[in-house]
Protein backbone atom coordinates (compact mmCIF):
# COMPACT_ATOMS: atom_id res chain seq x y z
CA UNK A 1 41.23 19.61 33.06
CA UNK A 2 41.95 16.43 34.87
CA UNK A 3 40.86 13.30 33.12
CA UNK A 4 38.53 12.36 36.46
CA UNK A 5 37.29 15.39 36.82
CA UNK A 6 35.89 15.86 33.33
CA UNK A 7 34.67 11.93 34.02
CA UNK A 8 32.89 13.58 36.72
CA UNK A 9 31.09 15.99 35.23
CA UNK A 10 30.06 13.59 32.57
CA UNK A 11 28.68 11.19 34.36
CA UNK A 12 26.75 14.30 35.91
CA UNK A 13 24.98 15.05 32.73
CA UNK A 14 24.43 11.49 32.58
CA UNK A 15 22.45 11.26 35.52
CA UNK A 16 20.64 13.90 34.36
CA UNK A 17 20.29 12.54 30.59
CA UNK A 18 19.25 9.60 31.87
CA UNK A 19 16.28 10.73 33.89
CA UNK A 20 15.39 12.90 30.87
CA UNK A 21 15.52 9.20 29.23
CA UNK A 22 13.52 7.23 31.62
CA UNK A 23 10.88 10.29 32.19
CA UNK A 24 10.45 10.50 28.31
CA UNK A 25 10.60 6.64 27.61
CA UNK A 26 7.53 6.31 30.10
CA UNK A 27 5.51 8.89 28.59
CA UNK A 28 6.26 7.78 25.12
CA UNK A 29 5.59 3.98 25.97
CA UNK A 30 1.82 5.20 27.02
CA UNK A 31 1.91 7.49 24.24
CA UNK A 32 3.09 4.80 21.84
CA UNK A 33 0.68 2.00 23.10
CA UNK A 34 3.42 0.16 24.01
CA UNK A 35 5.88 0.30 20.97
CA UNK A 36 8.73 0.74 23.75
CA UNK A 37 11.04 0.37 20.56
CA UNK A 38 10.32 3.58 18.97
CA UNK A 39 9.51 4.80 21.89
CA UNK A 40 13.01 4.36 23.35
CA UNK A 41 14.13 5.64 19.50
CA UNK A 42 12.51 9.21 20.37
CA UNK A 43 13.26 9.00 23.97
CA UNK A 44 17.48 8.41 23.24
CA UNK A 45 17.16 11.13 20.28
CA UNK A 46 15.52 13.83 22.78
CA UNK A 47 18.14 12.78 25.68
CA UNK A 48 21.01 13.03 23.01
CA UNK A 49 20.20 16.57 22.53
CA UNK A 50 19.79 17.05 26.16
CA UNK A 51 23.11 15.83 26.79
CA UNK A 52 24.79 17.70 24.10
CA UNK A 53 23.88 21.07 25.26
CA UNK A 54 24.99 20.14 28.55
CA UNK A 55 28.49 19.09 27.40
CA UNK A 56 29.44 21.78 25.20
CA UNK A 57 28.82 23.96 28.40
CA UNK A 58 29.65 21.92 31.02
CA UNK A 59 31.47 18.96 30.64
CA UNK A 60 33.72 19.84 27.54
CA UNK A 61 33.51 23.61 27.83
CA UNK A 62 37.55 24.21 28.61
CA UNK A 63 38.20 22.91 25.09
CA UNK A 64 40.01 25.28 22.83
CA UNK A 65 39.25 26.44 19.27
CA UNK A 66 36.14 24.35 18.95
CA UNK A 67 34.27 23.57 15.63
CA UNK A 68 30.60 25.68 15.31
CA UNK A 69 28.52 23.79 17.11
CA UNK A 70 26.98 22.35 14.17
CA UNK A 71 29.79 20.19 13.23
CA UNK A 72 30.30 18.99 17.01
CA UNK A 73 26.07 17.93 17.37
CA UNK A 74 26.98 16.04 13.76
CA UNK A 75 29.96 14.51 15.47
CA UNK A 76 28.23 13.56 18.81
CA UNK A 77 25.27 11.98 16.67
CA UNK A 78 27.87 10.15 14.80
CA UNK A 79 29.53 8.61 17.57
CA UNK A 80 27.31 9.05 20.86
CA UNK A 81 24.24 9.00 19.16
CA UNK A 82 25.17 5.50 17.55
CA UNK A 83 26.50 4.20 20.47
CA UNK A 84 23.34 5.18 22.52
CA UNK A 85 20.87 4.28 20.13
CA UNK A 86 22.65 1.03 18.84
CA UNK A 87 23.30 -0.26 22.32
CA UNK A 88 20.22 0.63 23.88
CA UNK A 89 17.43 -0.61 21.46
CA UNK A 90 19.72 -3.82 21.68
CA UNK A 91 20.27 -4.11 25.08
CA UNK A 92 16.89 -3.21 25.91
CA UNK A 93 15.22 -5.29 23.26
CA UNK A 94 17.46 -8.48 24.13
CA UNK A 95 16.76 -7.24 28.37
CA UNK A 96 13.22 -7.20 27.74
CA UNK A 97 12.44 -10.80 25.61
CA UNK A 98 14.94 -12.63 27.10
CA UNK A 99 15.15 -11.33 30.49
CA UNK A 100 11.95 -10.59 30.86
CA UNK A 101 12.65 -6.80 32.53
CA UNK A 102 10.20 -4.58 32.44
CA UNK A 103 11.45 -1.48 29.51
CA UNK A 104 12.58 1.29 32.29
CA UNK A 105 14.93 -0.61 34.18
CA UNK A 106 16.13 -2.58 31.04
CA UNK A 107 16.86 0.90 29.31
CA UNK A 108 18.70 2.02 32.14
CA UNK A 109 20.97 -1.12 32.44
CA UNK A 110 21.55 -0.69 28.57
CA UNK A 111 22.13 3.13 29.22
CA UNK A 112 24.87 2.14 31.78
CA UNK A 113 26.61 -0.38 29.62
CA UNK A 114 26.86 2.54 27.06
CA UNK A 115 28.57 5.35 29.35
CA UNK A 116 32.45 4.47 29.20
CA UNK A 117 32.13 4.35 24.70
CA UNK A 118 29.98 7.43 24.88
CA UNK A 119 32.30 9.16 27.26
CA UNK A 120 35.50 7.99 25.10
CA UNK A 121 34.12 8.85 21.93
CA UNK A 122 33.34 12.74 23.04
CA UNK A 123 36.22 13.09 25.18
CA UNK A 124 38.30 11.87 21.87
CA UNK A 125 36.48 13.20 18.95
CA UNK A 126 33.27 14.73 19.37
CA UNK A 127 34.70 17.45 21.29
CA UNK A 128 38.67 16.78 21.09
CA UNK A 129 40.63 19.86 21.30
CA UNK A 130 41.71 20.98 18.31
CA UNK A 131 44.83 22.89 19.47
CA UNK A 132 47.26 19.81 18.44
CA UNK A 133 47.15 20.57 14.66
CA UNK A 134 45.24 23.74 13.97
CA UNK A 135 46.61 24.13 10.16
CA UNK A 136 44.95 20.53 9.23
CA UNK A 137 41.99 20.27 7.15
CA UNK A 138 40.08 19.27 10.43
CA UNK A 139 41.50 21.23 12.37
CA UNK A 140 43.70 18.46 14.36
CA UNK A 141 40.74 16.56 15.64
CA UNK A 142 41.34 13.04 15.75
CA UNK A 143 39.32 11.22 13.11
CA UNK A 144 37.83 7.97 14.64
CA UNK A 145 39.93 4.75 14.87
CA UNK A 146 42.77 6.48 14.68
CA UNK A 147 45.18 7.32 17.85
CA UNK A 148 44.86 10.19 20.01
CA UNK A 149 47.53 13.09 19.70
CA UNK A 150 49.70 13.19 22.92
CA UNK A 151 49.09 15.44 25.60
């Protein structure tokens, strides 16, 4: 699948995660009494699962010889999940006291500024296709920090 095209359909599933996000964020804040910062915890957490469904079907579904899907939702929490929640509780937090933005539209800034890494780090590891070295221990995915294997 064409690099664009798979951008595509991420950024799909990110307009979807992200209203999942927002929707769940606002409910959460009133649920929360205001905490917005565990509130936007639960509300990234719940979109992360969202999105991961939605990628192993959708966006990275052409990939060959994938792990079980319990080793790929361990590898998107490892690397999307820490993104996302690293990013946004920062970006929000620093949006909201120093910007003075009201929590929505500073998490969705902060979820913007966290697309291209999240979209990287599943397109290169979270679900890489493990067809370039099947006999390795890991099954030729690329471990993180290291290069990708040519295509």
């Amino acid at each position: 699948m064409k690099l664009f095209v798979r951008w595509c359909k991420f950024n799909l599933v990110g307009v979807m995660g992200m209203a999942v996000q927002l929707t769940s964020l606002a409910v959460f804040v009133r649920w929360m009494h205001g905490h917005y910062f565990a509130a936007t915890a639960a509300a990234i957490e719940l979109t992360l699962l969202h999105n991961f469904v939605w990628h192993l079907h959708y966006t990275w579904r052409d990939r060959l010889r994938p792990p079980p899907w319990p080793a790929q939702l361990i590898r998107f929490h490892l690397s999307n999940g820490l993104i996302s929640m690293l990013g946004n509780l920062t970006l929000t937090g620093v949006l909201v006291h120093l910007a003075h933005l009201p929590v929505i539209a500073a998490n969705g800034i902060a979820i913007a500024g966290c697309s291209i890494a999240n979209f990287s780090t599943g397109h290169l590891w979270a679900f890489a296709d493990r067809t370039s070295n099947p006999a390795s221990p890991d099954g030729g995915l690329p471990q993180p920090g290291s290069a990708a294997p040519a295509r």
